[in-house]
N, C-alpha and C. Protein backbone atom coordinates (compact mmCIF):
# COMPACT_ATOMS: atom_id res chain seq x y z
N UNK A 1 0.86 -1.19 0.00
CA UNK A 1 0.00 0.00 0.00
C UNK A 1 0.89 1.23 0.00
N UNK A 2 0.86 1.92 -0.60
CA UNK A 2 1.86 3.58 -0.94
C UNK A 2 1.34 4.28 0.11
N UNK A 3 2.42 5.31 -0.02
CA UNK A 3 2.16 6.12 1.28
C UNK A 3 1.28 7.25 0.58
N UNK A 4 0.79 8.40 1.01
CA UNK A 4 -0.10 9.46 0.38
C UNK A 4 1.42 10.12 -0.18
N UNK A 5 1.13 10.32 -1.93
CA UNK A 5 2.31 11.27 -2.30
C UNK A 5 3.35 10.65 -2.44
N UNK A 6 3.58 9.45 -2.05
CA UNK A 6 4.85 8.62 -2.77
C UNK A 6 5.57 8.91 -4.03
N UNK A 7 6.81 8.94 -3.24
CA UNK A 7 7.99 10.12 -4.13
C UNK A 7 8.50 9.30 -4.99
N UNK A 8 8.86 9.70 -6.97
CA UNK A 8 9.65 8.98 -7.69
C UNK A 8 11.23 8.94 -7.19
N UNK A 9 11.02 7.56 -7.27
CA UNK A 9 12.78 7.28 -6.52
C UNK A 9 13.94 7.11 -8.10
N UNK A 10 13.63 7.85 -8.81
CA UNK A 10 14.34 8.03 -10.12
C UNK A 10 16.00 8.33 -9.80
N UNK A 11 15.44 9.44 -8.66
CA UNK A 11 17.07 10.20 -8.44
C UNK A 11 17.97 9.14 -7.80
N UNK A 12 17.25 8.02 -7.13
CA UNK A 12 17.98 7.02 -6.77
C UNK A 12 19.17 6.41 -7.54
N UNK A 13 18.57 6.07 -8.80
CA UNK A 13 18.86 5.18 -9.83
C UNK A 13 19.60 6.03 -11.25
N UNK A 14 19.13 7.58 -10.72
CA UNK A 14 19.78 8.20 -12.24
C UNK A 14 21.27 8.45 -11.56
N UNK A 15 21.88 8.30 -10.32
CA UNK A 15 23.20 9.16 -10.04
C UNK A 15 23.57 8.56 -8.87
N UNK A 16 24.32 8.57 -8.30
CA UNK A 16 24.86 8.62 -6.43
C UNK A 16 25.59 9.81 -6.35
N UNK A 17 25.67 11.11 -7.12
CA UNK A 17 26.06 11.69 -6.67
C UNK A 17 24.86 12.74 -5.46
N UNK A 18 25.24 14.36 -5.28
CA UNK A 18 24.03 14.93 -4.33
C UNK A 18 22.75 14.78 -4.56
N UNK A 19 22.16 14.70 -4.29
CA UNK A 19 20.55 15.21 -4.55
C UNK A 19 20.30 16.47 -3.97
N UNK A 20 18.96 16.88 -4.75
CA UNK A 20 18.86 18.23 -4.29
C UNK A 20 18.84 18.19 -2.93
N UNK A 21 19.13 19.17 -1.95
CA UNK A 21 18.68 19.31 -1.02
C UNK A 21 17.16 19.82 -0.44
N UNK A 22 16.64 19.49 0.51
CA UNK A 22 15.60 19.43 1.27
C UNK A 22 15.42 20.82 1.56
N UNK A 23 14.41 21.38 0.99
CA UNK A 23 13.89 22.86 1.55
C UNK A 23 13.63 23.03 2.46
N UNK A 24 14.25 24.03 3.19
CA UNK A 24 14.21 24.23 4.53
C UNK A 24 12.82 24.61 5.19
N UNK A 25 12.55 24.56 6.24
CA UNK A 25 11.17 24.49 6.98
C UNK A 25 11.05 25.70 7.23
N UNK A 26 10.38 26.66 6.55
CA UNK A 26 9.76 28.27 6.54
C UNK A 26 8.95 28.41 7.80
N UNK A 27 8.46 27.57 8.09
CA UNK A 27 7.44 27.78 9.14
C UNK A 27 7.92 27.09 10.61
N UNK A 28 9.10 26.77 11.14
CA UNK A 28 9.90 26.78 12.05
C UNK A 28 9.33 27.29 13.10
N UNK A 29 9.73 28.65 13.12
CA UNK A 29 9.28 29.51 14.37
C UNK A 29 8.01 29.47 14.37
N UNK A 30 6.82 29.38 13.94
CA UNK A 30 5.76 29.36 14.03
C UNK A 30 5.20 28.28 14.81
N UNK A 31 6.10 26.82 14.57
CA UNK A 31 5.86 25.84 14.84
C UNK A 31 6.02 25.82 16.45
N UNK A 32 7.52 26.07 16.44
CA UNK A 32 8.10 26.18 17.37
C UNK A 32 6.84 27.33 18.70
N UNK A 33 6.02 28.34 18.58
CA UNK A 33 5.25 28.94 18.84
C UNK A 33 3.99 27.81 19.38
N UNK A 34 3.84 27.02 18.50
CA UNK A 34 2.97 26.38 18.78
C UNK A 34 2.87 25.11 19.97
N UNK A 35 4.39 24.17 19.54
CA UNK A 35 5.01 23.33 20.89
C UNK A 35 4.36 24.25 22.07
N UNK A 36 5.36 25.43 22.23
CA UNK A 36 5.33 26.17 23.75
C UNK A 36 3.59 26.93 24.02
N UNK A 37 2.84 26.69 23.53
CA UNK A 37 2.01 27.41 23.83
C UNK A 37 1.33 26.51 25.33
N UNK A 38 -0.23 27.24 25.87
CA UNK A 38 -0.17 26.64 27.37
C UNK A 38 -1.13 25.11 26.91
N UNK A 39 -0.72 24.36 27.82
CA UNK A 39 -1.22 23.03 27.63
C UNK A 39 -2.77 23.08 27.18
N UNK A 40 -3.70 23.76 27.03
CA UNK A 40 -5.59 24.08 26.84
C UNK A 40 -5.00 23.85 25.41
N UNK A 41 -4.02 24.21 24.76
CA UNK A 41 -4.10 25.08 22.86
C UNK A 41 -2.87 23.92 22.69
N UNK A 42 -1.93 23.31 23.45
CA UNK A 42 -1.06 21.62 22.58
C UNK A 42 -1.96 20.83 21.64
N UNK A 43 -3.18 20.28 22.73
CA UNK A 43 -3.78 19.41 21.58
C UNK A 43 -4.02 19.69 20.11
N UNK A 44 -4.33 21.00 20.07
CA UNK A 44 -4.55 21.75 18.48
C UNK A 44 -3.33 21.52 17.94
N UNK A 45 -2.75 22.42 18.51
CA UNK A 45 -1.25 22.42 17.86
C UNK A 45 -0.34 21.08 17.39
N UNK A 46 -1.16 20.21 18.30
CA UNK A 46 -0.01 19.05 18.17
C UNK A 46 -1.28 18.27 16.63
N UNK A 47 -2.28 18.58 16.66
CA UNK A 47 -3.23 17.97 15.40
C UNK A 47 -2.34 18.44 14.44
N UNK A 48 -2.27 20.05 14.34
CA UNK A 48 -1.79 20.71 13.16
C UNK A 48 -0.33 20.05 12.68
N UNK A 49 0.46 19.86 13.59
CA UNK A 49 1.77 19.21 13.72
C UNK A 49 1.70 17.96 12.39
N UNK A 50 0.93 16.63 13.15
CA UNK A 50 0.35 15.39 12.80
C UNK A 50 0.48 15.62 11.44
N UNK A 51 -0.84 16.30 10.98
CA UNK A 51 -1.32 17.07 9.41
C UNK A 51 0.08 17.29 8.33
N UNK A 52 0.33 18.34 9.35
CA UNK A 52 1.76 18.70 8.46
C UNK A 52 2.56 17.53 7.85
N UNK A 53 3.09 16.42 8.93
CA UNK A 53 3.95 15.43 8.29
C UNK A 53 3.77 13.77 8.80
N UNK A 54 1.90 14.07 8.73
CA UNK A 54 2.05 12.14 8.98
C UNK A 54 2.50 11.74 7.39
N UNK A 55 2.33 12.27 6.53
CA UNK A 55 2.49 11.83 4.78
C UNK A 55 4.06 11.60 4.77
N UNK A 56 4.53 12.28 5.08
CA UNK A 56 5.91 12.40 5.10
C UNK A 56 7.05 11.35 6.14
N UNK A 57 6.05 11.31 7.30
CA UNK A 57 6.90 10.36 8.21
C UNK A 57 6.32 8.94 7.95
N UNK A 58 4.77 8.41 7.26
CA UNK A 58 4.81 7.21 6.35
C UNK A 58 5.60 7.09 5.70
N UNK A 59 6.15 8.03 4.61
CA UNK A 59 6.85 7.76 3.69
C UNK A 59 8.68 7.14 4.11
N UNK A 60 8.51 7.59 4.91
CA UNK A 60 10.02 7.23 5.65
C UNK A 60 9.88 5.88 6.85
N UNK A 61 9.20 5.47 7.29
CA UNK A 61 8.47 4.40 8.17
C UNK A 61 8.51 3.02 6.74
N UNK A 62 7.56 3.28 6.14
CA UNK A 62 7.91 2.54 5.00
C UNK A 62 9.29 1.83 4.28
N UNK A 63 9.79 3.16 3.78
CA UNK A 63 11.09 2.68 3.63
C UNK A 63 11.85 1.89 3.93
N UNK A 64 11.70 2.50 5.69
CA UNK A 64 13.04 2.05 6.31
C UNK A 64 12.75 0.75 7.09
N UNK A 65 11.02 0.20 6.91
CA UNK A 65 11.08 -1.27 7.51
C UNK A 65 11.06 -1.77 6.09
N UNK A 66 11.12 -1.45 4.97
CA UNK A 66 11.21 -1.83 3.42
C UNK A 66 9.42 -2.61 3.52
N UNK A 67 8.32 -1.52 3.53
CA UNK A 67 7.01 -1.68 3.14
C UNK A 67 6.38 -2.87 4.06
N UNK A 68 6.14 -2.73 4.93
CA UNK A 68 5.49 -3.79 6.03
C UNK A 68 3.81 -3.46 5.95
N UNK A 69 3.27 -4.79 6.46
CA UNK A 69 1.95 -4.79 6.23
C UNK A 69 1.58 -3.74 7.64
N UNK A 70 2.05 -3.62 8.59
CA UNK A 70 1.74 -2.61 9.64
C UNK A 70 2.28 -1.55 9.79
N UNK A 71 2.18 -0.57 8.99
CA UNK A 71 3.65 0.36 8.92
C UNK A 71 2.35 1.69 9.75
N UNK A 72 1.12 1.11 9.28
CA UNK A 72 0.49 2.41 10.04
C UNK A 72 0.81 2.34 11.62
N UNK A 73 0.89 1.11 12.36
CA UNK A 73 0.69 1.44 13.77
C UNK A 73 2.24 1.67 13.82
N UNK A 74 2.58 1.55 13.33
CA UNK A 74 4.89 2.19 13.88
C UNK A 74 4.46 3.55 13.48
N UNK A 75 3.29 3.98 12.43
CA UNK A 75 3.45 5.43 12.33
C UNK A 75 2.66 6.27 13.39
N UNK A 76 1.43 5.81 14.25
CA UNK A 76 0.54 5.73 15.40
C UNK A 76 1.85 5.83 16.44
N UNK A 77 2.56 5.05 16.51
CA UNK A 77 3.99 5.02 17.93
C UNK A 77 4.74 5.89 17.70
N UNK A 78 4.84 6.70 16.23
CA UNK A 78 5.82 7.74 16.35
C UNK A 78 5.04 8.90 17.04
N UNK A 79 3.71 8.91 16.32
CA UNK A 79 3.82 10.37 17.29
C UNK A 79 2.66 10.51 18.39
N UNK A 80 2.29 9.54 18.98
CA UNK A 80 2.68 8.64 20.14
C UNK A 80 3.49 9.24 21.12
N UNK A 81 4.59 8.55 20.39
CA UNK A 81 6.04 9.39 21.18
C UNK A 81 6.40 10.55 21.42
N UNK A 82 6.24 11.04 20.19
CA UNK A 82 6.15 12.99 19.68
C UNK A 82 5.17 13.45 20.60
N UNK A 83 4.30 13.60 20.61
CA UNK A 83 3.24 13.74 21.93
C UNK A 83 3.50 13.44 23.32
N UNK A 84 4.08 12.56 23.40
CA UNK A 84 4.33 12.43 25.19
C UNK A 84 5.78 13.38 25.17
N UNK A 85 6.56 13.43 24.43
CA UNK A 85 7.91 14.08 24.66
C UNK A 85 7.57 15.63 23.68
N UNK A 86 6.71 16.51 23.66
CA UNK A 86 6.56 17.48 22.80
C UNK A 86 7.45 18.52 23.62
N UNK A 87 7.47 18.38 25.06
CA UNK A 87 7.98 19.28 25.71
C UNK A 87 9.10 19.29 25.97
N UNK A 88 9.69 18.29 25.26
CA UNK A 88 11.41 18.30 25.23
C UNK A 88 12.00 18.69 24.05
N UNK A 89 11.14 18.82 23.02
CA UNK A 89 11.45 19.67 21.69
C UNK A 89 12.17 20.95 21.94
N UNK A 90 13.32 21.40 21.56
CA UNK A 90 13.82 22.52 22.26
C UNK A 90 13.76 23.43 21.20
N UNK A 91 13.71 23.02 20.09
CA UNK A 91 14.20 23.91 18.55
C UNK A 91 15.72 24.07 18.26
N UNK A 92 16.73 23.30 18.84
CA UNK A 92 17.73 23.34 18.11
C UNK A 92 17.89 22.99 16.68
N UNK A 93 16.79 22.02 16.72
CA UNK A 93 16.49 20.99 15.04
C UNK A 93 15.54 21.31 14.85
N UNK A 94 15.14 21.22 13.42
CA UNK A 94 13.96 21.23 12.79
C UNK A 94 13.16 20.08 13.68
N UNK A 95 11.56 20.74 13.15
CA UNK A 95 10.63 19.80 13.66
C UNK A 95 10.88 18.39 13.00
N UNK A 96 11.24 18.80 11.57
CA UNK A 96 11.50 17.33 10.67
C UNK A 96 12.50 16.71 10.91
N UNK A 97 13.84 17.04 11.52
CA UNK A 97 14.09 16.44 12.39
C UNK A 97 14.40 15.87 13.10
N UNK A 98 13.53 16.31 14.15
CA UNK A 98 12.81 15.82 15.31
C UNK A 98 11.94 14.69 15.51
N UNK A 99 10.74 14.99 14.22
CA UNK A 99 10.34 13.58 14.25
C UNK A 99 10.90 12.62 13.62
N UNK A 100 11.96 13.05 12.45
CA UNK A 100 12.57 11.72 12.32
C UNK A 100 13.43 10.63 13.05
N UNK A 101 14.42 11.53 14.01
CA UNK A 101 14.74 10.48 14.66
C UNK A 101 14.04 9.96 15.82
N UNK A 102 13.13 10.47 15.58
CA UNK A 102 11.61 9.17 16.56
C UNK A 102 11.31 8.21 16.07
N UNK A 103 10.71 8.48 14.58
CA UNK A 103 10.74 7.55 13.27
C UNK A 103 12.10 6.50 13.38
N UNK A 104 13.20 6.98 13.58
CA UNK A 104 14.23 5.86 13.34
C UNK A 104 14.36 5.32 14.64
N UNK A 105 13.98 5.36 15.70
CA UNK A 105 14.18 4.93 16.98
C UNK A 105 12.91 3.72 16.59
N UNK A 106 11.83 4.40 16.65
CA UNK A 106 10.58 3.37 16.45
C UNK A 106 10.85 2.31 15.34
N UNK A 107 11.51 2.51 13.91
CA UNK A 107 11.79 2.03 13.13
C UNK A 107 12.58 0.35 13.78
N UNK A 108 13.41 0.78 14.82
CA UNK A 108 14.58 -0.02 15.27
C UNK A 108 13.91 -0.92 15.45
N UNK A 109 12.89 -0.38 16.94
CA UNK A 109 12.37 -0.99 18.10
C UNK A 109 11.35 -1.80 17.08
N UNK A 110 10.55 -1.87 16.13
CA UNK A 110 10.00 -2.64 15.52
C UNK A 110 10.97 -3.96 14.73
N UNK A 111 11.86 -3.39 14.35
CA UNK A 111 12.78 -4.41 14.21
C UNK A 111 13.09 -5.55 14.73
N UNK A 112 13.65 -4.56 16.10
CA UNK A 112 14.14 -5.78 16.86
C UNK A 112 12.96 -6.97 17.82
N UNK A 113 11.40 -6.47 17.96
CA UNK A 113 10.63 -7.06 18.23
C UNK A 113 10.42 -8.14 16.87
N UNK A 114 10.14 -7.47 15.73
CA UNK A 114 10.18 -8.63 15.15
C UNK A 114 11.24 -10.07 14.72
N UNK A 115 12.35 -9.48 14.82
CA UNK A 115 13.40 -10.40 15.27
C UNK A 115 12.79 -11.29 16.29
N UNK A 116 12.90 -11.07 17.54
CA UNK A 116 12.10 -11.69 18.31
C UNK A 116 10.97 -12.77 18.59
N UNK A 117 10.14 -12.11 17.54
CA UNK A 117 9.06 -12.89 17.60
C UNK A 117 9.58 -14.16 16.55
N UNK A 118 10.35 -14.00 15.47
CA UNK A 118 10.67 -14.79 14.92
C UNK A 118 11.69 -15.62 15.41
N UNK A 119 12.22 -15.27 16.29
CA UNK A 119 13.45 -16.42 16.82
C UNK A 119 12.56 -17.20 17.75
N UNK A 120 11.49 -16.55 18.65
CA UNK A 120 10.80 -17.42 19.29
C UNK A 120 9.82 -18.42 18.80
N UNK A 121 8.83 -17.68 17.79
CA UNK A 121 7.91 -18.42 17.19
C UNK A 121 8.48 -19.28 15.97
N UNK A 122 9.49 -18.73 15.44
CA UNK A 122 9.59 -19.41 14.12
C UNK A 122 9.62 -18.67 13.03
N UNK A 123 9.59 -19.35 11.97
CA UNK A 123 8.68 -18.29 11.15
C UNK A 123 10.04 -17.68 9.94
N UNK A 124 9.96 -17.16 8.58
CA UNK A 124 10.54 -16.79 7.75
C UNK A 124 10.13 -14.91 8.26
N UNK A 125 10.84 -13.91 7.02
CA UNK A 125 11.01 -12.62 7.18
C UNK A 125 9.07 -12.39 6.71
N UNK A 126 8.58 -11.09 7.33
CA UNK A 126 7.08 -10.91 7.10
C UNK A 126 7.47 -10.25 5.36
N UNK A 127 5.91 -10.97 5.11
CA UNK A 127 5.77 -10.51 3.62
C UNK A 127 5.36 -8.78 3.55
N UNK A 128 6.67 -8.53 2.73
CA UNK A 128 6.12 -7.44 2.40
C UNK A 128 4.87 -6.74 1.47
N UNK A 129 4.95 -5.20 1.88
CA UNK A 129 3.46 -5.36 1.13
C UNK A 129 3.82 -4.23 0.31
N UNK A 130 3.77 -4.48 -0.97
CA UNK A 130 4.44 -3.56 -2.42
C UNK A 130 3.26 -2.19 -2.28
N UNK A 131 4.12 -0.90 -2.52
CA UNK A 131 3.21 0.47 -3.09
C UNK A 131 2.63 0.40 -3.69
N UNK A 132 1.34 0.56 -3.77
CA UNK A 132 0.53 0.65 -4.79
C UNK A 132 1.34 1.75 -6.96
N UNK A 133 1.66 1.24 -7.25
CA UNK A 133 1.72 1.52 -8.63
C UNK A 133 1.54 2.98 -9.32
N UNK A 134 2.10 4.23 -8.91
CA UNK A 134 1.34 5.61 -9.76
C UNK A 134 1.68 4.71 -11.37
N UNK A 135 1.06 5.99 -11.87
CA UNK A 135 0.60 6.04 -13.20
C UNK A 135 2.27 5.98 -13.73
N UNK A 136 2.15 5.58 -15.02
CA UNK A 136 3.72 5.86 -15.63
C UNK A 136 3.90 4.55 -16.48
N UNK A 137 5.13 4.43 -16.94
CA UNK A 137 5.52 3.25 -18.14
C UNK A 137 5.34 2.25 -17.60
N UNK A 138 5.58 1.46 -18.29
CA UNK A 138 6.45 0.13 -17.88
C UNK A 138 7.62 0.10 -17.49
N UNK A 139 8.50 0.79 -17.17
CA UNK A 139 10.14 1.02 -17.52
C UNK A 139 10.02 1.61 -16.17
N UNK A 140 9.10 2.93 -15.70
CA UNK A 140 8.82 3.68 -14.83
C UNK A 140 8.76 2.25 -14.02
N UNK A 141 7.40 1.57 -14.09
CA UNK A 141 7.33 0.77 -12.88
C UNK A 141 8.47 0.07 -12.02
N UNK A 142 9.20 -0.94 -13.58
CA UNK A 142 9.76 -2.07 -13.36
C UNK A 142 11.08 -0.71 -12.56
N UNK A 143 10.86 0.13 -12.75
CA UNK A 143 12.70 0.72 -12.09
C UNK A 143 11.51 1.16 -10.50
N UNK A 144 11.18 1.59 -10.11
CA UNK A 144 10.29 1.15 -9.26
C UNK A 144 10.49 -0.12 -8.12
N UNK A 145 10.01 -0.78 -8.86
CA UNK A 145 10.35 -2.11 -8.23
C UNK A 145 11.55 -2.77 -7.57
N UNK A 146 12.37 -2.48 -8.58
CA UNK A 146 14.06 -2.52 -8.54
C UNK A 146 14.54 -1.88 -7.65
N UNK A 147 13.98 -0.71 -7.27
CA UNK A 147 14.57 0.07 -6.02
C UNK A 147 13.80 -0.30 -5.00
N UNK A 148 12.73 -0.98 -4.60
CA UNK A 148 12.28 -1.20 -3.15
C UNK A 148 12.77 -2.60 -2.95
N UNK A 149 13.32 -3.37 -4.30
CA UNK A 149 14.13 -5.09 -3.64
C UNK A 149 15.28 -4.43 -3.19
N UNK A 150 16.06 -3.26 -3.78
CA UNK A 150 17.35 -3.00 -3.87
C UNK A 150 17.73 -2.62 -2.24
N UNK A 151 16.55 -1.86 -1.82
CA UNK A 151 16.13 -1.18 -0.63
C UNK A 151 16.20 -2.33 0.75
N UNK A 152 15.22 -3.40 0.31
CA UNK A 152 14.90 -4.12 0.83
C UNK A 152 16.23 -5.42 1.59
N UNK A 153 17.17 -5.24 0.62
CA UNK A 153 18.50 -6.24 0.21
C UNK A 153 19.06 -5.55 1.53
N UNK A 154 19.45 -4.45 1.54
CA UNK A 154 20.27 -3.84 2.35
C UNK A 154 20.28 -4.14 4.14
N UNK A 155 21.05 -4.13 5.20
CA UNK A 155 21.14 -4.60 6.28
C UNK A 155 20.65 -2.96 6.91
N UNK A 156 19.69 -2.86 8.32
CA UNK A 156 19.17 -2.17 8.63
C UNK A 156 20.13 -0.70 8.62
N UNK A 157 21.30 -0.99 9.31
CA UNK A 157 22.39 0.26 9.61
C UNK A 157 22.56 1.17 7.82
N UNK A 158 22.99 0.60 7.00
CA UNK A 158 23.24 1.27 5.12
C UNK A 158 21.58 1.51 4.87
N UNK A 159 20.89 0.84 5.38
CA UNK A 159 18.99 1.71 4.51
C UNK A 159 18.94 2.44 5.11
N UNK A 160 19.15 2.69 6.46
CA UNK A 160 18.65 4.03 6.94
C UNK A 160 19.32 5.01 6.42
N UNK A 161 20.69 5.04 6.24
CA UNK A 161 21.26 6.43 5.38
C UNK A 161 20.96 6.39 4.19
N UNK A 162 20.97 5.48 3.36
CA UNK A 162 20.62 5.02 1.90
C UNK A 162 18.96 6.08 1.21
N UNK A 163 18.26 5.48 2.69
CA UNK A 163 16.17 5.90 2.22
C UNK A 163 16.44 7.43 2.69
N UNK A 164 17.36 8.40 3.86
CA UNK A 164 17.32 9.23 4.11
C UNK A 164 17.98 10.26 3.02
N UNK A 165 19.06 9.70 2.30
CA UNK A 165 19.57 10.54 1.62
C UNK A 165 18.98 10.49 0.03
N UNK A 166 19.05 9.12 -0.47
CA UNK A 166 18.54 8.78 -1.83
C UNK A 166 17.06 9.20 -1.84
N UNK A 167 15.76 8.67 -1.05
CA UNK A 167 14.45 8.75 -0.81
C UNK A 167 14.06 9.98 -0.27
N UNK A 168 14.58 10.21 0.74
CA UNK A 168 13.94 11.12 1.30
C UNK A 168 14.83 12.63 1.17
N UNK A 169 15.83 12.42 0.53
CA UNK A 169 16.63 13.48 -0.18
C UNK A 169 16.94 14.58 1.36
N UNK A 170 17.49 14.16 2.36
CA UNK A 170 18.47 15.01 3.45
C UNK A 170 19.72 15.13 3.19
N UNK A 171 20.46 16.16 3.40
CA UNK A 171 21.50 16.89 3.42
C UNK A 171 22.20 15.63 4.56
N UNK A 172 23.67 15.61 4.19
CA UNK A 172 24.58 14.58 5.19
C UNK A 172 24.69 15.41 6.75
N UNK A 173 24.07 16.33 6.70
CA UNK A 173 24.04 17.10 8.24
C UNK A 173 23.04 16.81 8.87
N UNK A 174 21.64 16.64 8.17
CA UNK A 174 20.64 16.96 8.92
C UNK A 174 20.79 14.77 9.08
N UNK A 175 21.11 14.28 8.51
CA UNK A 175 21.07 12.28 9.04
C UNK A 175 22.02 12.76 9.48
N UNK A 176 22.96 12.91 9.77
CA UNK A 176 23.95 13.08 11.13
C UNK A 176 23.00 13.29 12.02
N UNK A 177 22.22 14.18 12.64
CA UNK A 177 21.72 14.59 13.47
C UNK A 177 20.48 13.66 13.89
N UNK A 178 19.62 13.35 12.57
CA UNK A 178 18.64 12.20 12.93
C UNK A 178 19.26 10.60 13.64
N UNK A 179 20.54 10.35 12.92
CA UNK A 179 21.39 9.20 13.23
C UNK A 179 22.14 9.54 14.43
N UNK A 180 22.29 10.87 15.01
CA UNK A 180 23.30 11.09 16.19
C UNK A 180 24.63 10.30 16.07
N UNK A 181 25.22 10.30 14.42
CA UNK A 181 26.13 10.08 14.11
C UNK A 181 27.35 11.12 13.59
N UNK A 182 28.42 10.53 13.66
CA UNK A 182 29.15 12.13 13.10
C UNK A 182 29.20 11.99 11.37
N UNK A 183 29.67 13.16 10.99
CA UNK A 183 29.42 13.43 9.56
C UNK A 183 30.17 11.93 8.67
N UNK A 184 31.78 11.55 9.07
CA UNK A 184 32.68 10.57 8.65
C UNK A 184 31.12 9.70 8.47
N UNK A 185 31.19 8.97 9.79
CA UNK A 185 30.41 7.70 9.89
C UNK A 185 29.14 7.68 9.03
N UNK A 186 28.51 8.56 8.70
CA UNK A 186 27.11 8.78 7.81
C UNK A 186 27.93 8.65 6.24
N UNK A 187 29.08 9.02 6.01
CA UNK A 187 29.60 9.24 5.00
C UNK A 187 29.95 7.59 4.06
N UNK A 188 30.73 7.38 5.45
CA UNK A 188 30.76 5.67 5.44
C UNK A 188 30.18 4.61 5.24
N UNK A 189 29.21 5.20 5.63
CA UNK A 189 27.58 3.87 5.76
C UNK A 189 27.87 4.18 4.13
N UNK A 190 27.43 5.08 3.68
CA UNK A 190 26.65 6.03 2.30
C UNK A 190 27.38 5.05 1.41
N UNK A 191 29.00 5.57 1.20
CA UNK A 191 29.52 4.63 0.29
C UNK A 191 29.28 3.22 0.52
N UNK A 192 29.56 2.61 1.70
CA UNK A 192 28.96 0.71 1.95
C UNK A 192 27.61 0.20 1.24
N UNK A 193 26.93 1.67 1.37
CA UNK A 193 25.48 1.59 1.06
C UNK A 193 25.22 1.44 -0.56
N UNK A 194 25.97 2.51 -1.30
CA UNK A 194 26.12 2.54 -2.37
C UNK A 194 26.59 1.07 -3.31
N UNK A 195 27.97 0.46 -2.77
CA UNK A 195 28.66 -0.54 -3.31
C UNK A 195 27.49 -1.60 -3.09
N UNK A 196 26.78 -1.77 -2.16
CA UNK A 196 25.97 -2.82 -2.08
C UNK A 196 24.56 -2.43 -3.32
N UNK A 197 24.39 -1.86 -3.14
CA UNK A 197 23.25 -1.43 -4.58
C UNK A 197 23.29 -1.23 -5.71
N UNK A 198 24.71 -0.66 -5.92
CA UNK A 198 25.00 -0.56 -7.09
C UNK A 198 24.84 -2.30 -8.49
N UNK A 199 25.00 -3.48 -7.54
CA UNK A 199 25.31 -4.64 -8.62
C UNK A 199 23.76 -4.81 -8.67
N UNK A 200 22.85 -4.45 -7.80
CA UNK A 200 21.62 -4.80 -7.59
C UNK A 200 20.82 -3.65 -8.48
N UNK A 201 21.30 -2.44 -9.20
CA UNK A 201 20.83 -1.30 -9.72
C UNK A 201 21.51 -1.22 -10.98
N UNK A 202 22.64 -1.92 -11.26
CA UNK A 202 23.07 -1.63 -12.10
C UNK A 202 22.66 -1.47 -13.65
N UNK A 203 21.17 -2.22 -13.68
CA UNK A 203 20.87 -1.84 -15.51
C UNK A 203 20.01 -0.32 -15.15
N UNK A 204 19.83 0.38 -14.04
CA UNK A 204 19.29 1.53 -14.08
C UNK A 204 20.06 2.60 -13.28
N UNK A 205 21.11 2.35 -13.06
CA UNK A 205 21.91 3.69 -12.69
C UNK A 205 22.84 4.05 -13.55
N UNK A 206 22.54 5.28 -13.81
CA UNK A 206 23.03 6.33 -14.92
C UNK A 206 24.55 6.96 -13.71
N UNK A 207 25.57 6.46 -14.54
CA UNK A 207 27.18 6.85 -13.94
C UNK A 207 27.51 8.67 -14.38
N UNK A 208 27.92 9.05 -13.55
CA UNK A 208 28.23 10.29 -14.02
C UNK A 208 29.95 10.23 -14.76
């Protein structure tokens, strides 16, 4: 099932070099206005919050468990979380983020439960459940496809920088900060990340 607005992952597959960067959040301080206001006017604020980027934090939830049949309730636990901790939001970081590395914390913690359940119960990896299809070629699709096995191939630590930078198109500063990693180590993953996708991408990545 696609997330609302599911982004062409073209730029994935046309380059490894930058992607554009991520437009910065205009409405920051406003936001930020809204966190601190008195607890009667949070609940609003925290709806408006929700609005702004449940589309956006599916889209990254998705990814980064590579399309799970429950990706709505990990997206229900992120802000969940965001809500009980709103008042530790300080504004050093963007709201985006902010909720992302909630998103990647929750991301984990689903992980490693399902690990779990499978070492206890048994059981092979859960079937994933493919995006629904936008409109477009055949060529469009099948490269499509190719990037959520390619996605999927990867070991949890290389997708998360991989869907943040390729997918979700962040600057190597702002996944430093979601990863609470330093710039080297994000850099590191990136290339590991790259070499591993590349044999798996290779009839659709365009070399500069």
């Amino acid at each position: 099932m696609r997330a609302p607005g599911e982004s062409n992952p073209q730029d994935m597959t046309r380059r490894w070099g930058k992607p554009a960067g991520a437009e910065g959040d205009d409405s920051h301080g406003a936001r930020m206005d809204r966190v601190r206001r008195p607890a009667v006017a949070q609940r609003q604020a925290f709806e408006q919050i929700v609005s702004d980027h449940r589309a956006d934090v599916t889209r990254l939830v998705q990814r980064l468990l590579a399309w799970p049949a429950d990706v709505d309730d990990v997206v229900q636990d992120v802000f969940v979380s965001a809500w009980t901790n709103l008042r530790r939001f300080d504004g050093r970081s963007s709201l985006r983020t902010w909720l992302y590395a909630i998103a990647v914390n929750r991301c984990r913690s689903h992980h490693r439960r399902r690990r779990l359940r499978q070492l206890v119960f048994g059981g092979g990896q859960d079937e994933p459940v493919d995006a629904a299809e936008p409109s477009g070629g055949a060529a469009e699709r099948e490269r499509r496809r190719a990037v959520r096995a390619a996605v999927r191939a990867l070991p949890r630590r290389l997708r998360e920088v991989a869907v943040l930078r390729y997918l979700q198109e962040m600057p190597i500063a702002e996944i430093a900060d979601v990863l609470k990693l330093g710039r080297n180590a994000v850099e590191v993953r990136l290339h590991r990340a790259r070499e591993r996708l590349r044999p798996l991408l290779r009839d659709w990545v365009e070399e500069d």
